[in-house]
C-alpha atoms as a PDB file:
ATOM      1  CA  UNK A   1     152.335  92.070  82.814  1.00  0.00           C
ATOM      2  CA  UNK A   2     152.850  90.379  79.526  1.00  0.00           C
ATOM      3  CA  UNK A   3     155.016  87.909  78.607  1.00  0.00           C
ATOM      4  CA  UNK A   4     157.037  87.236  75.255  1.00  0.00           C
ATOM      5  CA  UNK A   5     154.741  84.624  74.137  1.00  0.00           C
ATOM      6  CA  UNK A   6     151.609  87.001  74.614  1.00  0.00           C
ATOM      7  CA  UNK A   7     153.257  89.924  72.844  1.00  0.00           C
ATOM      8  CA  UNK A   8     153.818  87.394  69.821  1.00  0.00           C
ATOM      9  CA  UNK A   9     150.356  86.100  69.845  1.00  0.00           C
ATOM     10  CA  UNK A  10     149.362  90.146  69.848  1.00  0.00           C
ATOM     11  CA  UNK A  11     147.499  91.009  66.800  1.00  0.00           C
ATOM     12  CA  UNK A  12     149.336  93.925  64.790  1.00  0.00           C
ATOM     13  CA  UNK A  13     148.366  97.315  64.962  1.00  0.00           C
ATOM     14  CA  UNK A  14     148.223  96.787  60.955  1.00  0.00           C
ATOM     15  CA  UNK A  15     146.885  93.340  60.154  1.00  0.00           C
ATOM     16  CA  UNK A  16     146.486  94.032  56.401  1.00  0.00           C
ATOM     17  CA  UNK A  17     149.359  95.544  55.653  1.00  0.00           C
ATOM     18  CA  UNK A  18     151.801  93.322  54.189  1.00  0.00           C
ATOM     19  CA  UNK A  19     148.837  92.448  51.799  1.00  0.00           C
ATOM     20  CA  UNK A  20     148.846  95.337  50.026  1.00  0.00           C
ATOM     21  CA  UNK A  21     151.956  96.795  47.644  1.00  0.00           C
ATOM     22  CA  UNK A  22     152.887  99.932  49.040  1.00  0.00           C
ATOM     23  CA  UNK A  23     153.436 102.847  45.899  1.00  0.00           C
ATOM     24  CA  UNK A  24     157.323 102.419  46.435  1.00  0.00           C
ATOM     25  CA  UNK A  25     156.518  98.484  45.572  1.00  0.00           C
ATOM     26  CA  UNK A  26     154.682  99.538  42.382  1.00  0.00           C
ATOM     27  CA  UNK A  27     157.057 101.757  41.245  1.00  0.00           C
ATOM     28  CA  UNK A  28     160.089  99.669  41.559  1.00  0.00           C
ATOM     29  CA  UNK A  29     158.307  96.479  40.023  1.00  0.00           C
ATOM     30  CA  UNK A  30     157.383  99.024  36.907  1.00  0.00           C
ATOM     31  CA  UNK A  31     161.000 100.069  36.967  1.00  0.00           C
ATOM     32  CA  UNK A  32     162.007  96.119  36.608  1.00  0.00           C
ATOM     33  CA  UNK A  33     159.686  95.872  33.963  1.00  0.00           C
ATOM     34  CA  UNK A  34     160.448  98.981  31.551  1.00  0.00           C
ATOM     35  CA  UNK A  35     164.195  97.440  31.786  1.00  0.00           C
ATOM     36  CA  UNK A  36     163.487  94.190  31.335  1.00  0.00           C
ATOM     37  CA  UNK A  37     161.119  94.832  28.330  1.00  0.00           C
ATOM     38  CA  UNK A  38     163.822  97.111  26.798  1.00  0.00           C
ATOM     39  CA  UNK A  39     166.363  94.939  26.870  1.00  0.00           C
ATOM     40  CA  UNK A  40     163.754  91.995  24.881  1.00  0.00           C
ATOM     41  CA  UNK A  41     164.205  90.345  28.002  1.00  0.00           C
ATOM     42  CA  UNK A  42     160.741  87.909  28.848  1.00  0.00           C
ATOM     43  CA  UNK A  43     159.544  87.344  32.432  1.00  0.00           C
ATOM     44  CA  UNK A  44     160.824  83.493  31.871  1.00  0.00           C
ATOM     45  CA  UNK A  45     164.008  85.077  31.270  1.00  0.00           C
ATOM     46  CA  UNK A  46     164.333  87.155  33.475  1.00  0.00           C
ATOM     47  CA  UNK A  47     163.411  84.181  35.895  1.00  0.00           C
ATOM     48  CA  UNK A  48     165.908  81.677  34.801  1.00  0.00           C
ATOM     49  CA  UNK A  49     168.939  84.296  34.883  1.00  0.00           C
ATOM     50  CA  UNK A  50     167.445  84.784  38.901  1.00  0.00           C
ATOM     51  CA  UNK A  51     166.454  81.158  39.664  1.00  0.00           C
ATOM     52  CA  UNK A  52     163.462  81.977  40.480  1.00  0.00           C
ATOM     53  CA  UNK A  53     159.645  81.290  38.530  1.00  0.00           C
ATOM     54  CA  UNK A  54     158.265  83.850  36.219  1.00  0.00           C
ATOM     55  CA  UNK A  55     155.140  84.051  38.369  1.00  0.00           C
ATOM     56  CA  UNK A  56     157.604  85.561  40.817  1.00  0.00           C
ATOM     57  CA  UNK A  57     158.890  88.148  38.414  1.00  0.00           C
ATOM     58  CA  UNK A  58     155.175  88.830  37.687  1.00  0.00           C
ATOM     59  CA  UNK A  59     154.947  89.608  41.491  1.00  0.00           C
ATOM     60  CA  UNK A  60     157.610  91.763  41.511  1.00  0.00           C
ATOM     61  CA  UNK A  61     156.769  93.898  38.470  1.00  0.00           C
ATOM     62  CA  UNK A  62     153.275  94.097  40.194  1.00  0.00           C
ATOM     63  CA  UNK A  63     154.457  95.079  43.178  1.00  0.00           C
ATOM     64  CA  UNK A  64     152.814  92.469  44.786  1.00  0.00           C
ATOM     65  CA  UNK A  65     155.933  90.866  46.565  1.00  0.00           C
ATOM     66  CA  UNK A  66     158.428  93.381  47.796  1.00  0.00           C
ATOM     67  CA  UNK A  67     161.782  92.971  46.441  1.00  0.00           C
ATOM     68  CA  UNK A  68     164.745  92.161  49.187  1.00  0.00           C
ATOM     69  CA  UNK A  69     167.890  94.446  48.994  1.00  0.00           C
ATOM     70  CA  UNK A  70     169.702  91.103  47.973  1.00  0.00           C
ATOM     71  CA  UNK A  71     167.449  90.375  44.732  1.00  0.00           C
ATOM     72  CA  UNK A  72     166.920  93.736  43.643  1.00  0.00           C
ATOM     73  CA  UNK A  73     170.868  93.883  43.753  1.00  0.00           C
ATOM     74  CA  UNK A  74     170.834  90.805  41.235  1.00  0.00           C
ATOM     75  CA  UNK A  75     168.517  91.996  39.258  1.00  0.00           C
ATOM     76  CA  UNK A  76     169.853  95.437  38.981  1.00  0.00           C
ATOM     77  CA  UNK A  77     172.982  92.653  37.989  1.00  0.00           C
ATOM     78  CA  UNK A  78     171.030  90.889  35.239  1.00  0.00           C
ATOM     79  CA  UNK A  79     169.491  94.015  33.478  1.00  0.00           C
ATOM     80  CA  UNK A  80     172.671  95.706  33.626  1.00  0.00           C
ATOM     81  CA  UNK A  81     171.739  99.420  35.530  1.00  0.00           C
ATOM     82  CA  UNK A  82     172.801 100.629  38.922  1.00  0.00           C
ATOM     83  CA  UNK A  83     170.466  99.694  41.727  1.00  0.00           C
ATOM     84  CA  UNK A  84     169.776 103.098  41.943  1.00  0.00           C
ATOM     85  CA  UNK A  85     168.292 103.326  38.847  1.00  0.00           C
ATOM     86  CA  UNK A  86     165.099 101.451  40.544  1.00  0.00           C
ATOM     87  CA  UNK A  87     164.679 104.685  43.158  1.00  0.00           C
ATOM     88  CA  UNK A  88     163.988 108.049  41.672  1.00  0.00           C
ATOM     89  CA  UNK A  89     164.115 111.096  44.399  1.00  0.00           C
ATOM     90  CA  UNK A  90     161.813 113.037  41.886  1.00  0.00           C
ATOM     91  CA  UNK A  91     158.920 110.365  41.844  1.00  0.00           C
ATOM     92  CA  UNK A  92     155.679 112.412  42.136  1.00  0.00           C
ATOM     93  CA  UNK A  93     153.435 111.366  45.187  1.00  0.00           C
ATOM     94  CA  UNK A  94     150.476 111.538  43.176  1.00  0.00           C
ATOM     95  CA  UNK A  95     151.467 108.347  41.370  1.00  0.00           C
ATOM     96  CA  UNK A  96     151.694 110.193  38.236  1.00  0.00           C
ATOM     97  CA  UNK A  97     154.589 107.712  37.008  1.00  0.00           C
ATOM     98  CA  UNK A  98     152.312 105.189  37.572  1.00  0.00           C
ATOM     99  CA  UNK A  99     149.764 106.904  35.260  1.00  0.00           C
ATOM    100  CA  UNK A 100     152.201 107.103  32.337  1.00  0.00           C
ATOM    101  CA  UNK A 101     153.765 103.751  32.315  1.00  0.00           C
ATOM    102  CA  UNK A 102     150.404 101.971  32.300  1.00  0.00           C
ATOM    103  CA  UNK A 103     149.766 103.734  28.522  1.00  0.00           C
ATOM    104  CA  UNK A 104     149.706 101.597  26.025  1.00  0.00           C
ATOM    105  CA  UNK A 105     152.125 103.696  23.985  1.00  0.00           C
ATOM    106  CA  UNK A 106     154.592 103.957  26.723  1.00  0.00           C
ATOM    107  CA  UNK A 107     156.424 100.488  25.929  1.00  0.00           C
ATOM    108  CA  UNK A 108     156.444 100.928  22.551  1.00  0.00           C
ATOM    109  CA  UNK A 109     157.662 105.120  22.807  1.00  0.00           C
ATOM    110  CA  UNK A 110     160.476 103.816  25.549  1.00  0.00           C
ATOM    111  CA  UNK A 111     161.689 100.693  22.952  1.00  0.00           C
ATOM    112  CA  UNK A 112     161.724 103.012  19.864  1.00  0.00           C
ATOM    113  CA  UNK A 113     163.561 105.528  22.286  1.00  0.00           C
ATOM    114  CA  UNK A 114     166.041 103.163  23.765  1.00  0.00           C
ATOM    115  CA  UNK A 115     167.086 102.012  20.428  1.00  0.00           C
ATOM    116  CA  UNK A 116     168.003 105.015  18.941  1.00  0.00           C
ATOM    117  CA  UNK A 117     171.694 104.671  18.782  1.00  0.00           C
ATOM    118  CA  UNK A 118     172.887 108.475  18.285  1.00  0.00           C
ATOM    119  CA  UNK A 119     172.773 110.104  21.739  1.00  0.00           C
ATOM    120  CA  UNK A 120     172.548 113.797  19.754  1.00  0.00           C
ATOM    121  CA  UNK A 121     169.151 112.563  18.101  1.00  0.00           C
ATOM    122  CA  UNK A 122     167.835 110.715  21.298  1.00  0.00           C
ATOM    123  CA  UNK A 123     168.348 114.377  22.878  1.00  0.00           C
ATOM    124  CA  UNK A 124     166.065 116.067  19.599  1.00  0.00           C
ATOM    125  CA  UNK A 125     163.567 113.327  20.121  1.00  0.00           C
ATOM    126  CA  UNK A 126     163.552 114.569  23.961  1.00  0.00           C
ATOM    127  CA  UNK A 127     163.870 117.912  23.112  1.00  0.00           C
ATOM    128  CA  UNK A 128     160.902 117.254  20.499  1.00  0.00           C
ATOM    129  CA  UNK A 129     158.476 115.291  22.763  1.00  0.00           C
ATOM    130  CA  UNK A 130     158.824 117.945  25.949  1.00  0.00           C
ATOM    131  CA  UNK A 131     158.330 121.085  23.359  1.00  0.00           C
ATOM    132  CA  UNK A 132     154.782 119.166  22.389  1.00  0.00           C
ATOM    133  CA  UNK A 133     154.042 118.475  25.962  1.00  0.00           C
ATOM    134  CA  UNK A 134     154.542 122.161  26.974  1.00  0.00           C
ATOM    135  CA  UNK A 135     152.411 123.587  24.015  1.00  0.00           C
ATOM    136  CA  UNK A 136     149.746 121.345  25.432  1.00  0.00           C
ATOM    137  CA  UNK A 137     147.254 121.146  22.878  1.00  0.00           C
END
């Protein structure tokens, strides 16, 4: 029969697994980032307005330290969006978000984007951009 102490001295079932960021990890830290980099917001201040270092923010955005309910909350705070807006339902298994936002064109598109002021034109520009996507040339 085992005791407490021997069940806590048990090796996990998964031993690496906290090592590596799960997708959901990945996706939210790129979530944090695309905000934060559309707002003109750096990493240090991103940090200071948490109270935390910008290496943590880096390990966030990574994905490589998961990001507690109570954080994400304050960060959702800082950048100004919804909590939700870190979770999409539609997120495509196959990482294919991941895959986009790693372009190098995708922080510039999403700036120029998020700074058009109209909300008619933003909807063109949309409009525009999934018209060329569909005629896949």
């Amino acid at each position: 029969m085992s005791t407490p102490t021997d069940r806590a001295r048990a090796p996990s079932a998964r031993p690496n697994a906290a090592k590596s960021p799960s997708a959901a990890d990945r996706r939210i830290g790129q979530r944090v980032r695309l905000r934060r980099t559309a707002m003109g917001l750096s990493q240090e201040k991103l940090a200071q307005a948490l109270g935390i270092t910008f290496q943590q923010v880096q390990k966030y955005e990574r994905g490589t330290n998961r990001i507690g309910a109570s954080r994400l909350q304050e960060i959702a705070r800082v950048l100004s969006v919804p909590v939700a807006s870190f979770y999409d339902a539609d997120d495509q298994a196959d990482g294919s978000l991941t895959i986009v936002l790693d372009t190098p064109q995708s922080l510039p598109l999403l700036q120029a984007f998020t700074a058009i002021a109209r909300s008619d034109l933003r909807r063109q520009v949309l409009a525009l951009v999934r018209a060329i996507a569909e005629a896949k040339m």
